[in-house]
PDB file of N, CA and C in Angstrom:
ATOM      1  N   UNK A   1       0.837  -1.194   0.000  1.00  0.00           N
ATOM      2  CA  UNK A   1       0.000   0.000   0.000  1.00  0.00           C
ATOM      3  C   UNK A   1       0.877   1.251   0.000  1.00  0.00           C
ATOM      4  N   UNK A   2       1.649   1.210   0.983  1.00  0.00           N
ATOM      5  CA  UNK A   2       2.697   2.336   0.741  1.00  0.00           C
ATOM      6  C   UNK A   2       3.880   2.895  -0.831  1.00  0.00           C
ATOM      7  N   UNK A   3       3.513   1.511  -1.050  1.00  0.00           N
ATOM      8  CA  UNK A   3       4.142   1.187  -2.367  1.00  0.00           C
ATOM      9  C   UNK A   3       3.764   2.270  -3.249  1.00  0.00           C
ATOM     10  N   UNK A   4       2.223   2.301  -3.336  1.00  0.00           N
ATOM     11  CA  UNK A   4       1.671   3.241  -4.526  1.00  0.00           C
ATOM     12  C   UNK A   4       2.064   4.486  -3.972  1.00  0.00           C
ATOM     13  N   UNK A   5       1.838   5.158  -3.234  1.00  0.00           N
ATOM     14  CA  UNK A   5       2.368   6.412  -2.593  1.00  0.00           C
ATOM     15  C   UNK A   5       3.464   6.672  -3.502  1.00  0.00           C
ATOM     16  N   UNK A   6       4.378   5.915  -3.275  1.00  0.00           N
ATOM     17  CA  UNK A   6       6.034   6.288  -3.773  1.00  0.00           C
ATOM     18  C   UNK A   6       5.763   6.231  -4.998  1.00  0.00           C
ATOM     19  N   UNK A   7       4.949   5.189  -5.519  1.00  0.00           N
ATOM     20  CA  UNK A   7       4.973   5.274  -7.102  1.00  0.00           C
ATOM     21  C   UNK A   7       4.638   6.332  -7.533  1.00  0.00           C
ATOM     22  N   UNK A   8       3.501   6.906  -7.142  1.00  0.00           N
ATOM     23  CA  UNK A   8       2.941   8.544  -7.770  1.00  0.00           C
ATOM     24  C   UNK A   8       4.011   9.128  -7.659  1.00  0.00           C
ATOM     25  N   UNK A   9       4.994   9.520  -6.707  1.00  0.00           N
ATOM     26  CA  UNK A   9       5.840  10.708  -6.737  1.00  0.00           C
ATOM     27  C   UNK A   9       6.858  10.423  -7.571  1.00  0.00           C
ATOM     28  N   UNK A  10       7.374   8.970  -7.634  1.00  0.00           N
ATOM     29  CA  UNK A  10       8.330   8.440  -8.827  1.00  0.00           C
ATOM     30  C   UNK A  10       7.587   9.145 -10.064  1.00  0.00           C
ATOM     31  N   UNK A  11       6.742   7.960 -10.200  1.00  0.00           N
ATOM     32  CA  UNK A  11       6.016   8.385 -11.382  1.00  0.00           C
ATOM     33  C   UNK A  11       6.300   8.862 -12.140  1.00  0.00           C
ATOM     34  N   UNK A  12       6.023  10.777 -11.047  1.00  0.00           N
ATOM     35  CA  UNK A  12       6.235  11.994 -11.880  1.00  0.00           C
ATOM     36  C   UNK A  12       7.615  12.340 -12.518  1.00  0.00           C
ATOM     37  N   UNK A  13       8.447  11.750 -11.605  1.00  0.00           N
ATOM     38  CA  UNK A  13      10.108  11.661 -11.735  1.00  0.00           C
ATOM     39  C   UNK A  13      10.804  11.085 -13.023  1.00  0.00           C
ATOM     40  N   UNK A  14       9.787   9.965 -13.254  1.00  0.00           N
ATOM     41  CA  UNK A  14      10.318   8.853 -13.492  1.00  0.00           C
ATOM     42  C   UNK A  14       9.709   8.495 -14.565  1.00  0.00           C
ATOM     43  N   UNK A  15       9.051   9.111 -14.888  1.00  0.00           N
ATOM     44  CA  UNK A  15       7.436   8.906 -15.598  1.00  0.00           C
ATOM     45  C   UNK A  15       8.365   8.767 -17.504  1.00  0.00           C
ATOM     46  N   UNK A  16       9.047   8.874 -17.792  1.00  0.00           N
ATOM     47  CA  UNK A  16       9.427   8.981 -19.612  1.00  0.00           C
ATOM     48  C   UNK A  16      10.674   7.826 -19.343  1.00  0.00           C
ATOM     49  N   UNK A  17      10.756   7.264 -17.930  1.00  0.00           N
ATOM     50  CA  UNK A  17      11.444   6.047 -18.205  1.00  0.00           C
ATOM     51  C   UNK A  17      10.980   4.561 -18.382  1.00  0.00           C
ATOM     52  N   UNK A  18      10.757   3.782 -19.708  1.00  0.00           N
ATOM     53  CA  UNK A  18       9.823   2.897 -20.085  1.00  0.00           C
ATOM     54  C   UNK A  18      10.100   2.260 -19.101  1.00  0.00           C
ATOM     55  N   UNK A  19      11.307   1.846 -18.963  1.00  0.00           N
ATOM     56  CA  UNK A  19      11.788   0.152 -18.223  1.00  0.00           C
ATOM     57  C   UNK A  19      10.968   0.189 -16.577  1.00  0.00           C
ATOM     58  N   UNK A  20      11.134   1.636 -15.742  1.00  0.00           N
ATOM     59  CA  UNK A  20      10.430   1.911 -14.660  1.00  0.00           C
ATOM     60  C   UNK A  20       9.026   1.500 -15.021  1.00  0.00           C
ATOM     61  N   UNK A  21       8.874   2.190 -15.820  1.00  0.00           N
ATOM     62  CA  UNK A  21       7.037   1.857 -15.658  1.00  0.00           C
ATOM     63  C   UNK A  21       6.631   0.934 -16.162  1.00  0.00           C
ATOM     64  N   UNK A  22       7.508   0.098 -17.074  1.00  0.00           N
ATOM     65  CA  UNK A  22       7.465  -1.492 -17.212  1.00  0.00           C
ATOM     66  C   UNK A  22       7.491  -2.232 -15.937  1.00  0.00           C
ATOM     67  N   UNK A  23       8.590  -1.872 -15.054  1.00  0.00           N
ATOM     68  CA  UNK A  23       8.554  -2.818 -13.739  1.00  0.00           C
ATOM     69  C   UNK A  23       7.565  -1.968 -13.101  1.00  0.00           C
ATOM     70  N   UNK A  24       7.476  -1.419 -13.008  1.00  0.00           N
ATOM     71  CA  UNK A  24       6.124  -0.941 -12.335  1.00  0.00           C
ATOM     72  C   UNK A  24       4.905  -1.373 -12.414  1.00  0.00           C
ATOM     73  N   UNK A  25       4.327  -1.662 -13.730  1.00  0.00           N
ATOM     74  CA  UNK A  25       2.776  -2.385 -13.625  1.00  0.00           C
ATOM     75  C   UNK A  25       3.356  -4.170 -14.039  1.00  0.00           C
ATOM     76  N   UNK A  26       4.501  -3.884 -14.598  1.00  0.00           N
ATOM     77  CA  UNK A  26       4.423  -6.115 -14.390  1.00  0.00           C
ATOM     78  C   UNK A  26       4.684  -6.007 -12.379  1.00  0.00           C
ATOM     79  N   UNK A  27       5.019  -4.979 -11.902  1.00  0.00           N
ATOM     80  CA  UNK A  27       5.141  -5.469 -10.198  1.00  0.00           C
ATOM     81  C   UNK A  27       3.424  -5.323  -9.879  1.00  0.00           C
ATOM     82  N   UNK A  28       2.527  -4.070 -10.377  1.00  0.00           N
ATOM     83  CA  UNK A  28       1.519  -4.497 -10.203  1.00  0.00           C
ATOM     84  C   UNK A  28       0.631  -5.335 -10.559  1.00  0.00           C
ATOM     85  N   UNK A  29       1.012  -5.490 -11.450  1.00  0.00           N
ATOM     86  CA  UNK A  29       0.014  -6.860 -12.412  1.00  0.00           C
ATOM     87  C   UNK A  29       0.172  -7.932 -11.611  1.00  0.00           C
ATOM     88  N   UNK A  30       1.191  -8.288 -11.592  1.00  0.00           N
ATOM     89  CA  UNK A  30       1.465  -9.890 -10.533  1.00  0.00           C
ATOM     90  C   UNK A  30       1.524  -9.627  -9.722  1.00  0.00           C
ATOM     91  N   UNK A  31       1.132  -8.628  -8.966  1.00  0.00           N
ATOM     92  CA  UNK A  31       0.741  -8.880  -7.130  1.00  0.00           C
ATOM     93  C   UNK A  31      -1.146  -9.048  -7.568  1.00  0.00           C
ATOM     94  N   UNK A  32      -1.776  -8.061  -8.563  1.00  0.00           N
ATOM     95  CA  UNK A  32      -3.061  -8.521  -8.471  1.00  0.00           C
ATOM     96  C   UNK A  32      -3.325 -10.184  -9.391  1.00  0.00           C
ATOM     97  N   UNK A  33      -2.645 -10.058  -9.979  1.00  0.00           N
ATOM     98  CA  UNK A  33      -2.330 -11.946 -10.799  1.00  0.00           C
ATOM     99  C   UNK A  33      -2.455 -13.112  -9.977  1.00  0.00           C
ATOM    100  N   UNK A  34      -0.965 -12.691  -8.921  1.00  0.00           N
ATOM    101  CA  UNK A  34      -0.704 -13.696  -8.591  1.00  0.00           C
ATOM    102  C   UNK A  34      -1.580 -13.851  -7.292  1.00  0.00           C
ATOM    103  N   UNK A  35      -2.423 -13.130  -6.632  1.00  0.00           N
ATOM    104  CA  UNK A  35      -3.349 -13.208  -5.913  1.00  0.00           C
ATOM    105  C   UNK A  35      -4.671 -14.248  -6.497  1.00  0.00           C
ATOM    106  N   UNK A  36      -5.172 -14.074  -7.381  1.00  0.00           N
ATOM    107  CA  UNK A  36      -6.254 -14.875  -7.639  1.00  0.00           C
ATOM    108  C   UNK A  36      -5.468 -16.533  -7.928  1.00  0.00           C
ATOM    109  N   UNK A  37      -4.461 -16.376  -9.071  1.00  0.00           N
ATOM    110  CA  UNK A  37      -3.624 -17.753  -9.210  1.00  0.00           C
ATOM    111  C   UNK A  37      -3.022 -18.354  -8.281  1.00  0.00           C
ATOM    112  N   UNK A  38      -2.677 -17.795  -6.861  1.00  0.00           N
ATOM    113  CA  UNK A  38      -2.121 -18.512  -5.737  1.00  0.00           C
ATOM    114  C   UNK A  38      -3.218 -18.956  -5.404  1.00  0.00           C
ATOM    115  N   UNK A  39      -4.727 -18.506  -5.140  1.00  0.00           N
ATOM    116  CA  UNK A  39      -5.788 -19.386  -4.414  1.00  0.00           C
ATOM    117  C   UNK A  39      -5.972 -20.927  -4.935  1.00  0.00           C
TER     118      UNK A  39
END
């Protein structure tokens, strides 16, 4: 949860670097992914 916090302010920082915001939603994608596929 705190996670997203930092991400917004990265984000803005960070925001025209692909590879960041590549690891950024594959880190979010597979935390909401791997939530339903671990059950």
């Amino acid at each position: 949860m705190h996670l997203t916090g930092r991400s917004c302010h990265d984000n803005k920082s960070q925001r025209a670097d692909p590879f960041i915001v590549l690891s950024r939603i594959i880190a979010g994608k597979t935390k909401c992914v791997k939530d339903p596929f671990s059950t």
